[in-house]
PDB file of N, CA and C in Angstrom:
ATOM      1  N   UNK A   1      93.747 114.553  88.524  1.00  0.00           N
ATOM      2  CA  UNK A   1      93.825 114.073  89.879  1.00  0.00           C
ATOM      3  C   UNK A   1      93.078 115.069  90.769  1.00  0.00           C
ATOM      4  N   UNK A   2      91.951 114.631  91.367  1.00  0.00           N
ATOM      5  CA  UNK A   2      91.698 115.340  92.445  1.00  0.00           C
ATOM      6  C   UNK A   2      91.572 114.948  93.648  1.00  0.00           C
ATOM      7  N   UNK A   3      92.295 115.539  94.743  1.00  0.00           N
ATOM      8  CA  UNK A   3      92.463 115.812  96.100  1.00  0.00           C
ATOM      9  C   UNK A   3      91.692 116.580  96.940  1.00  0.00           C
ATOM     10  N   UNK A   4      91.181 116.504  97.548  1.00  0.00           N
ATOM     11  CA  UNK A   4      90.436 117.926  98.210  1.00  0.00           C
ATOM     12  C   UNK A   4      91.371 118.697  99.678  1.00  0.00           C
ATOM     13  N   UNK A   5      91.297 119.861  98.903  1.00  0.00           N
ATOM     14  CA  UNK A   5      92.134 120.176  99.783  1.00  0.00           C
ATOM     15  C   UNK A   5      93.396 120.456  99.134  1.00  0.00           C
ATOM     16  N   UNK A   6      93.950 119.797  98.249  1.00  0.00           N
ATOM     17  CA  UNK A   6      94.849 120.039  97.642  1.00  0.00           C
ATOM     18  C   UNK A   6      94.593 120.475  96.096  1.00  0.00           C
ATOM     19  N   UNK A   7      93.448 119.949  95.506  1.00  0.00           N
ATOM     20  CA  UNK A   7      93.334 120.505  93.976  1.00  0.00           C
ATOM     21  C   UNK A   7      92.418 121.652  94.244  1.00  0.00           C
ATOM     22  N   UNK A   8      92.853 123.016  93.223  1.00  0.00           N
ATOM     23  CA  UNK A   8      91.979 123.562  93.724  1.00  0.00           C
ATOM     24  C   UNK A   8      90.621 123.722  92.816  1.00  0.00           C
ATOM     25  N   UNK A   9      89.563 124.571  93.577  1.00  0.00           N
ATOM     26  CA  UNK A   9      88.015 124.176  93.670  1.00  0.00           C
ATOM     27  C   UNK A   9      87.586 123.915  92.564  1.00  0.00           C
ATOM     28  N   UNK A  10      87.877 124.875  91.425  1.00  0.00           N
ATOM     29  CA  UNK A  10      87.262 125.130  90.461  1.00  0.00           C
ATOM     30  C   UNK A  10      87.798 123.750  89.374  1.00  0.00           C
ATOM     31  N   UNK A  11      89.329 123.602  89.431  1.00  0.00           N
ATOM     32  CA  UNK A  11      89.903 122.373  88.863  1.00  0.00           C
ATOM     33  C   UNK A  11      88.859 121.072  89.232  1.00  0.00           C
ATOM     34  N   UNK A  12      88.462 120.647  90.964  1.00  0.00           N
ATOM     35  CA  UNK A  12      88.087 119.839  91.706  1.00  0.00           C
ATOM     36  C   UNK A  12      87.171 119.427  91.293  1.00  0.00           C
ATOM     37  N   UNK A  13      86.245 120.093  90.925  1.00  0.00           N
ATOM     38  CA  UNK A  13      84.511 120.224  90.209  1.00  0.00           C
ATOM     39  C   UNK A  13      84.781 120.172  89.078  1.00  0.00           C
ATOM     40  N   UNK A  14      85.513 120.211  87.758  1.00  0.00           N
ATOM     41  CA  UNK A  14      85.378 120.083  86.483  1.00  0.00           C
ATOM     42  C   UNK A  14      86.445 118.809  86.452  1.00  0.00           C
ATOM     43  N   UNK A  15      86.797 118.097  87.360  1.00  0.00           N
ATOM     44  CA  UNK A  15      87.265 116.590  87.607  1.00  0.00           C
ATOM     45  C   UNK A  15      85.830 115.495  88.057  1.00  0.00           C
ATOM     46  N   UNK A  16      85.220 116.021  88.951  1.00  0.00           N
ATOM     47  CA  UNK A  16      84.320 115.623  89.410  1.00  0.00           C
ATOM     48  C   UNK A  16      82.969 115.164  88.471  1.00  0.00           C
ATOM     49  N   UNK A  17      82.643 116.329  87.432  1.00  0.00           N
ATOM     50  CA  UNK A  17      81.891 116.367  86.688  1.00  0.00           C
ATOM     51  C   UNK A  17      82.171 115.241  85.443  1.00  0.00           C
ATOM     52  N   UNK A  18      83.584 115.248  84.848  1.00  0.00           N
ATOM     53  CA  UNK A  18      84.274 114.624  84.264  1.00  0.00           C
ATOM     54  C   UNK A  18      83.736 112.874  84.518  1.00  0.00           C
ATOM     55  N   UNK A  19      84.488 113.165  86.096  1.00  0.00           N
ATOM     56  CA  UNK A  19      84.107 111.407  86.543  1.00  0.00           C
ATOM     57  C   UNK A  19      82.786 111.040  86.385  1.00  0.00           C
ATOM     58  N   UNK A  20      81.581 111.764  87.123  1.00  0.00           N
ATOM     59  CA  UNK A  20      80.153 111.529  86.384  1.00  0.00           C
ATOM     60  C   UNK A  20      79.840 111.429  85.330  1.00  0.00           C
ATOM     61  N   UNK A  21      80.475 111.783  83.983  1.00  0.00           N
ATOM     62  CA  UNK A  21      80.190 111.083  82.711  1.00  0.00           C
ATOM     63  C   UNK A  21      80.416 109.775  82.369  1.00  0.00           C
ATOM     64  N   UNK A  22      82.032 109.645  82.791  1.00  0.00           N
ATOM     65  CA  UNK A  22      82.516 108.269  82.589  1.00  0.00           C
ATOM     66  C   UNK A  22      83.154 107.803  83.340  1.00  0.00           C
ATOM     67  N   UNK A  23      82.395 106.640  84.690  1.00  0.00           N
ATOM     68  CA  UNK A  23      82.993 106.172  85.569  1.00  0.00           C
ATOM     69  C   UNK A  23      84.093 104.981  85.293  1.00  0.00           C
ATOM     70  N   UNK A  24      83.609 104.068  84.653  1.00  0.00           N
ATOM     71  CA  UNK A  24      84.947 103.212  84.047  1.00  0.00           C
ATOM     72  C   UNK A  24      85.936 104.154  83.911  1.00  0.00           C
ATOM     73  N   UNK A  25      86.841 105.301  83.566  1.00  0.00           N
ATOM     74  CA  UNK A  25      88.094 105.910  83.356  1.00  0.00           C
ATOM     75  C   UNK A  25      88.587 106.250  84.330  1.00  0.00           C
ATOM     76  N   UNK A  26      88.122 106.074  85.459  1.00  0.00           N
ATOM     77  CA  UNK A  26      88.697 106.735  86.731  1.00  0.00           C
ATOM     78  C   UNK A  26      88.842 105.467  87.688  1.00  0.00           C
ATOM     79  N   UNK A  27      90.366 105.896  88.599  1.00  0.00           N
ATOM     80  CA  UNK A  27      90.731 105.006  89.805  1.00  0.00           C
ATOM     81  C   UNK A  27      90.321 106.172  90.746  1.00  0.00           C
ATOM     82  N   UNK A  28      89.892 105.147  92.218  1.00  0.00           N
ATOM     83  CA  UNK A  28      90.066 105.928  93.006  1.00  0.00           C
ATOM     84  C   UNK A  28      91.547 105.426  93.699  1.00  0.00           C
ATOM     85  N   UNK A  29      91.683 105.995  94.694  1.00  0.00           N
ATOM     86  CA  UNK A  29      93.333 105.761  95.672  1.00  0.00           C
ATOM     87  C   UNK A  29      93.016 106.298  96.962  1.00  0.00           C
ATOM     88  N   UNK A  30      93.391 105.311  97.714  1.00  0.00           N
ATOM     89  CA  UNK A  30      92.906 105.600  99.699  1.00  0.00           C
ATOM     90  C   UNK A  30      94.481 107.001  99.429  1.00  0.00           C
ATOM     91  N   UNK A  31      93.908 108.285  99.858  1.00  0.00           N
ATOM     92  CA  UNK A  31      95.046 109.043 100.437  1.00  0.00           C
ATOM     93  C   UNK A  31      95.414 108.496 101.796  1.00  0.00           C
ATOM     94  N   UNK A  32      97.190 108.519 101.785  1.00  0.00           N
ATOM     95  CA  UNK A  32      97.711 108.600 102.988  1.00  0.00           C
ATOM     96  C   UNK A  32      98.894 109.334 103.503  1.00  0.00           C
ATOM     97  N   UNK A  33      99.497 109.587 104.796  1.00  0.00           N
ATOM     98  CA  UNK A  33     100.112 110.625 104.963  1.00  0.00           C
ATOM     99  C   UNK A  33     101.451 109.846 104.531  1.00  0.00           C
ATOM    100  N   UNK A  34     102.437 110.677 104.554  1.00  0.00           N
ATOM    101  CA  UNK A  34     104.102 110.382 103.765  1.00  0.00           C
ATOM    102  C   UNK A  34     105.153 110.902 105.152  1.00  0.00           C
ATOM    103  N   UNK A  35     106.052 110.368 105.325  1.00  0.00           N
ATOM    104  CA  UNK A  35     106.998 111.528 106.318  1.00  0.00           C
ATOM    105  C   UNK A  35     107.901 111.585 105.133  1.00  0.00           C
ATOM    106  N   UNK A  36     108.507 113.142 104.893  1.00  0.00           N
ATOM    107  CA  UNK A  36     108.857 113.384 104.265  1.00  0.00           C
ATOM    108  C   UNK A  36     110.685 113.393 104.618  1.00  0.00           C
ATOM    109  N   UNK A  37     111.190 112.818 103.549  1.00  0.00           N
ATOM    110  CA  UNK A  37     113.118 112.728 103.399  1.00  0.00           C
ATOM    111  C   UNK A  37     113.501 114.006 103.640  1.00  0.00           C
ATOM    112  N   UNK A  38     114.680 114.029 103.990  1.00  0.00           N
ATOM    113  CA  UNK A  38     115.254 115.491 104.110  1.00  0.00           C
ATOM    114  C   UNK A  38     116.112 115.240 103.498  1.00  0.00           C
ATOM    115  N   UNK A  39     116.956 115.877 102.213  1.00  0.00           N
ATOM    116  CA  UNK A  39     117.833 116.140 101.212  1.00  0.00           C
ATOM    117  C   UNK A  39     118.941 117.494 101.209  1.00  0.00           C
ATOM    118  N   UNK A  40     119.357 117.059 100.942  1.00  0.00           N
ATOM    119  CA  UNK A  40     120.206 118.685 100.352  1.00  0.00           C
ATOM    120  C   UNK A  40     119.684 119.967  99.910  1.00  0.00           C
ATOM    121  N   UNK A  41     118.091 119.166  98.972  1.00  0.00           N
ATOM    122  CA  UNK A  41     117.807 120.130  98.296  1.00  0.00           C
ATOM    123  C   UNK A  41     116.626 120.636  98.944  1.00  0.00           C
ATOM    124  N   UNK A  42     116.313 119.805 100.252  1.00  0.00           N
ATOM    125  CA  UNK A  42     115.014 120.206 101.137  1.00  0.00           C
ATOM    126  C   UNK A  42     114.406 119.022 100.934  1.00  0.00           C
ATOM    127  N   UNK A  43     113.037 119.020 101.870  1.00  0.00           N
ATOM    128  CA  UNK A  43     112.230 117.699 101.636  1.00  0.00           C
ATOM    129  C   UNK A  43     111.854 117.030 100.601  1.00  0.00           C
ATOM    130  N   UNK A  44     111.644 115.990 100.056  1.00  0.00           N
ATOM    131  CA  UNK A  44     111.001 115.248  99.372  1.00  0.00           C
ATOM    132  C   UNK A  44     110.165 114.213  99.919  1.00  0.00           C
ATOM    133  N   UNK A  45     108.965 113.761  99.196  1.00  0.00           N
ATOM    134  CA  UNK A  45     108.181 112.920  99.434  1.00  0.00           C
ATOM    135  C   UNK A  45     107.712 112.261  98.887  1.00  0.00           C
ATOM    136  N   UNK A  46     108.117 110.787  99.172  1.00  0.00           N
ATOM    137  CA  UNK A  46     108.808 109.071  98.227  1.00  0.00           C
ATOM    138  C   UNK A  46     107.342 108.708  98.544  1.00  0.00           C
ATOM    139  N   UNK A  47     107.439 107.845  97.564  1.00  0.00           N
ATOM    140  CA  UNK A  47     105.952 106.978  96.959  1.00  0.00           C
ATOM    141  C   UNK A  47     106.217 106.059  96.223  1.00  0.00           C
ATOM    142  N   UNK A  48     106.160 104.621  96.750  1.00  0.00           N
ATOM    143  CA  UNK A  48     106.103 103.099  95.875  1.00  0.00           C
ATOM    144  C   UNK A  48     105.205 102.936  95.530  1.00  0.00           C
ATOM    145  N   UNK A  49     105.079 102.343  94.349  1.00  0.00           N
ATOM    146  CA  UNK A  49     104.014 101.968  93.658  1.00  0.00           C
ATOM    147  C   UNK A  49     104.286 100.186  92.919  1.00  0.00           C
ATOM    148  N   UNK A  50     103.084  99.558  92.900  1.00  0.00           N
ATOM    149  CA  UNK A  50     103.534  98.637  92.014  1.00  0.00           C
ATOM    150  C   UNK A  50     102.504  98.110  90.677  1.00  0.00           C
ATOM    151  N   UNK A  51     103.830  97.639  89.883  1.00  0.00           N
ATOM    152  CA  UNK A  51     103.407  97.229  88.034  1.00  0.00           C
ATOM    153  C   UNK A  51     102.670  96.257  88.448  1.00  0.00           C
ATOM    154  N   UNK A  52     100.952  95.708  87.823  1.00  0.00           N
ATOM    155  CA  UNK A  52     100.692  94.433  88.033  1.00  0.00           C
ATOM    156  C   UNK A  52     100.085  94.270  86.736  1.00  0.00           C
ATOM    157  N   UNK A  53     100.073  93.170  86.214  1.00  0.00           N
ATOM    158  CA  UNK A  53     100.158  92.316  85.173  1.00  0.00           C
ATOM    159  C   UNK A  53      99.228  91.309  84.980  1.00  0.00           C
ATOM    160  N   UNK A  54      97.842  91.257  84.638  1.00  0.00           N
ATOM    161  CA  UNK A  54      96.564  90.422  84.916  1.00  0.00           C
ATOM    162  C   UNK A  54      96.273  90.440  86.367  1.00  0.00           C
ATOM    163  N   UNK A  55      96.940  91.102  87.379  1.00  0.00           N
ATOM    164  CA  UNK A  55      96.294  90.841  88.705  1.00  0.00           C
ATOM    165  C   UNK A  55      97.138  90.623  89.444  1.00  0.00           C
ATOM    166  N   UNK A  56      98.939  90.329  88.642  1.00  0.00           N
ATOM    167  CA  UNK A  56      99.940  89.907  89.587  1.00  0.00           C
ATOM    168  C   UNK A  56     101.181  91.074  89.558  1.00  0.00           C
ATOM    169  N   UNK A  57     101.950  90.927  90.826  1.00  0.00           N
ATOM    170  CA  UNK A  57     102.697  91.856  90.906  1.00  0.00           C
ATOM    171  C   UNK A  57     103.942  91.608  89.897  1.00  0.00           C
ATOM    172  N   UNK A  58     104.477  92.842  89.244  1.00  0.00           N
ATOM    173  CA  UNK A  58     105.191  92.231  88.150  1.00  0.00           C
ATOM    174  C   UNK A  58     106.287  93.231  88.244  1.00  0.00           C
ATOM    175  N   UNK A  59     107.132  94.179  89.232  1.00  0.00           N
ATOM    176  CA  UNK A  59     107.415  95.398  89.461  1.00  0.00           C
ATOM    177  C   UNK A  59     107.176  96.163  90.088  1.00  0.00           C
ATOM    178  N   UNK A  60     108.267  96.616  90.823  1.00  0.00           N
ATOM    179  CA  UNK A  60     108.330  98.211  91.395  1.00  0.00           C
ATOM    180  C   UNK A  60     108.426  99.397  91.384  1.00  0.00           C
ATOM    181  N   UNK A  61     108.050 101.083  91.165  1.00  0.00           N
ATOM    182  CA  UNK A  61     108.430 101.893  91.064  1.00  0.00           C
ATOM    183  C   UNK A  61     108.672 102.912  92.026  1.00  0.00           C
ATOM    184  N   UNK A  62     109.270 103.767  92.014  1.00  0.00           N
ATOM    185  CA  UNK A  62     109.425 105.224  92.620  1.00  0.00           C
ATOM    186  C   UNK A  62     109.020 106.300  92.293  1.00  0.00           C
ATOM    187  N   UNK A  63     108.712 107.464  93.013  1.00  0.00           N
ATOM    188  CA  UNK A  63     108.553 108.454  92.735  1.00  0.00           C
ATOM    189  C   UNK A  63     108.775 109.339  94.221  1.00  0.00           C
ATOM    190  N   UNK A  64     109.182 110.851  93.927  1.00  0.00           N
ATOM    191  CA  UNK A  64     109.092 112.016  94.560  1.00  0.00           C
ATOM    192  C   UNK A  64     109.139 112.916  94.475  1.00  0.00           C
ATOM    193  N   UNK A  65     108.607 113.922  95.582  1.00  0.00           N
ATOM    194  CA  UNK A  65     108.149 115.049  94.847  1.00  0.00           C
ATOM    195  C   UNK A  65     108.018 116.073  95.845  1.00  0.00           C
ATOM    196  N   UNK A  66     107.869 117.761  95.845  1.00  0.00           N
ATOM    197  CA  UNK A  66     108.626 118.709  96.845  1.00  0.00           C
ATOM    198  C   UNK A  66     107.397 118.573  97.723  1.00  0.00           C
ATOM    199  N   UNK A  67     106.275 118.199  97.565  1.00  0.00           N
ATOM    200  CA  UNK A  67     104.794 118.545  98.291  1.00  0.00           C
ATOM    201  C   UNK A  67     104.212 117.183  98.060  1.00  0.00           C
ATOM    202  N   UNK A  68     103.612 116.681  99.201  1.00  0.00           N
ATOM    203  CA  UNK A  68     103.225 115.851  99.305  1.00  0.00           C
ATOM    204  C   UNK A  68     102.009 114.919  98.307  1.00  0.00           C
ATOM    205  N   UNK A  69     102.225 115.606  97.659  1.00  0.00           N
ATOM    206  CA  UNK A  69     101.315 114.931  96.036  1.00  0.00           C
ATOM    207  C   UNK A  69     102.108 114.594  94.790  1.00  0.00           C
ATOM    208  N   UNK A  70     101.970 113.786  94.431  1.00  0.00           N
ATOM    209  CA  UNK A  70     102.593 112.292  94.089  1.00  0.00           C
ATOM    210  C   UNK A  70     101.500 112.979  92.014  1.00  0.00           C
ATOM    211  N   UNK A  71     102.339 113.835  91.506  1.00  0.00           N
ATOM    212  CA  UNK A  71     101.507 113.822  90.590  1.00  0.00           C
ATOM    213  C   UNK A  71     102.419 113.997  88.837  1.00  0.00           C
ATOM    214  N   UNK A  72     102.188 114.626  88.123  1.00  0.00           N
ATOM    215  CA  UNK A  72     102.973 115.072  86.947  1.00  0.00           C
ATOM    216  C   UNK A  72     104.540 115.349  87.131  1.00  0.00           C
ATOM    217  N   UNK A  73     104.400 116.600  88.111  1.00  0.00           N
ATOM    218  CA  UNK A  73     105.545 116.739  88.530  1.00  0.00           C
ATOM    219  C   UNK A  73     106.425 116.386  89.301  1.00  0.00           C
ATOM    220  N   UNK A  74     106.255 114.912  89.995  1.00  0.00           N
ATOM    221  CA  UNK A  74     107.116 114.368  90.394  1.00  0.00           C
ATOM    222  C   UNK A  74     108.376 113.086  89.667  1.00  0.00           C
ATOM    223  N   UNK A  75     109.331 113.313  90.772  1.00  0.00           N
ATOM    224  CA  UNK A  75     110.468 112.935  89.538  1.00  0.00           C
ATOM    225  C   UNK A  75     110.717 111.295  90.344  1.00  0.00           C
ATOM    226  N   UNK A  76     111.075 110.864  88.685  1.00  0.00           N
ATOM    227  CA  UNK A  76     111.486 108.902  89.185  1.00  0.00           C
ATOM    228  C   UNK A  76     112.095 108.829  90.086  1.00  0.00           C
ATOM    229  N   UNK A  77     112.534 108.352  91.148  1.00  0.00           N
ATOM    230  CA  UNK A  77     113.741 107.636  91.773  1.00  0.00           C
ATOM    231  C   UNK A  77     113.726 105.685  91.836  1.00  0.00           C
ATOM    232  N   UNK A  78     114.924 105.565  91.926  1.00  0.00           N
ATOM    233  CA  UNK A  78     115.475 103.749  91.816  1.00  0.00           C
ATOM    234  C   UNK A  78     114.840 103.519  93.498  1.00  0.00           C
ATOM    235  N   UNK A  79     114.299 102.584  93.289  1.00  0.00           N
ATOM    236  CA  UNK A  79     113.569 101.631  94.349  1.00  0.00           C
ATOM    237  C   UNK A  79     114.685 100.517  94.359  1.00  0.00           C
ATOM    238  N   UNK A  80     115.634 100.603  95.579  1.00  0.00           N
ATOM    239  CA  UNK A  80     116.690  99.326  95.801  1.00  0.00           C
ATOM    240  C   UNK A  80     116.035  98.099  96.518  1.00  0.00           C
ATOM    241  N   UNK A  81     116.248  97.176  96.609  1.00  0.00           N
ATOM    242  CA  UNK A  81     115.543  96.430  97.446  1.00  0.00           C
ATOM    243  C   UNK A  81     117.227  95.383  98.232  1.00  0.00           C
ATOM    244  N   UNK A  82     117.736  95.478  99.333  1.00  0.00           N
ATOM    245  CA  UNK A  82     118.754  94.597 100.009  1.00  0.00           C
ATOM    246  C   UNK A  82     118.528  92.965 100.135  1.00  0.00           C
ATOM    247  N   UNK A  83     119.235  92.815  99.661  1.00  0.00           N
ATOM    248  CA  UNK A  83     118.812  90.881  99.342  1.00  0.00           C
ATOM    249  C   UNK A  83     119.802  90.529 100.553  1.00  0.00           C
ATOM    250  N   UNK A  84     118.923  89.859 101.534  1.00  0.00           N
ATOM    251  CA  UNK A  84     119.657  89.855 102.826  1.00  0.00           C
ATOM    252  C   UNK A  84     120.420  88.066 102.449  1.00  0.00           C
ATOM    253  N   UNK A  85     121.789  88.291 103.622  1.00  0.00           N
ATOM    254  CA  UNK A  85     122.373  87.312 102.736  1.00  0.00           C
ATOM    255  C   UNK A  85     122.715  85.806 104.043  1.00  0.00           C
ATOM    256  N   UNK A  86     122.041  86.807 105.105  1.00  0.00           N
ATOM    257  CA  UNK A  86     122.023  85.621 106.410  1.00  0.00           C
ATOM    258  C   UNK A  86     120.334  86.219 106.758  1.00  0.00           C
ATOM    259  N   UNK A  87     119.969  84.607 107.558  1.00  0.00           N
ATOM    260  CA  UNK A  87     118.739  84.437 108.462  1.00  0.00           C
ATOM    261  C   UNK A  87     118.620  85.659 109.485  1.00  0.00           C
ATOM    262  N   UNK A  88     117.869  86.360 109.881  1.00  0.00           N
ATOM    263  CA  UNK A  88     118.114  87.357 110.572  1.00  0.00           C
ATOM    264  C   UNK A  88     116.984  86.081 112.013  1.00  0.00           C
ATOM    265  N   UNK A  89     117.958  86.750 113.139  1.00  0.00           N
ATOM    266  CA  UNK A  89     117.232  85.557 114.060  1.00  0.00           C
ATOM    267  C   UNK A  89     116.671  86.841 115.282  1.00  0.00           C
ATOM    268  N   UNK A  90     115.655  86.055 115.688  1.00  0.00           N
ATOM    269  CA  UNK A  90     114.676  87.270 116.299  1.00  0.00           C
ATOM    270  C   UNK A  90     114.947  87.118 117.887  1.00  0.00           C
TER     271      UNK A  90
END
């Protein structure tokens, strides 16, 4: 994963170089900013993601993590979703 700014340089460039061999293996991803949870254990910073399946959405996941990068070391969390049980009227 490289970030700029966040991966550092020398990692950044032997990612970079990487991707110029073989562009099919690589996603890119629009970065965006997170506000980060406040916990017990200090901040964390949540990231949904979703499973898709020929093109369709098929699943949800979680993740978080102490610094705002969403990478190896971040840990699962359960994505709840509230199944509302009246019309909410506007």
């Amino acid at each position: 994963m490289a970030i700029r700014g966040l991966t550092a340089l020398r990692e950044h460039q032997e990612i970079l170089r990487a991707l110029r061999r073989d562009e099919l293996l690589w996603v890119a991803q629009e970065r965006f900013d997170v506000v980060p949870i406040p916990t017990e254990e200090g901040n964390v910073f949540p990231c949904i993601g979703v499973y898709t399946v020929n093109g369709k959405m098929a699943g949800l996941y979680g993740r978080a993590a102490r610094n705002a990068l969403i990478d190896q070391n971040a840990k699962d969390i359960a994505v709840l979703i509230r199944r509302e049980t009246e019309r909410r009227v506007q």
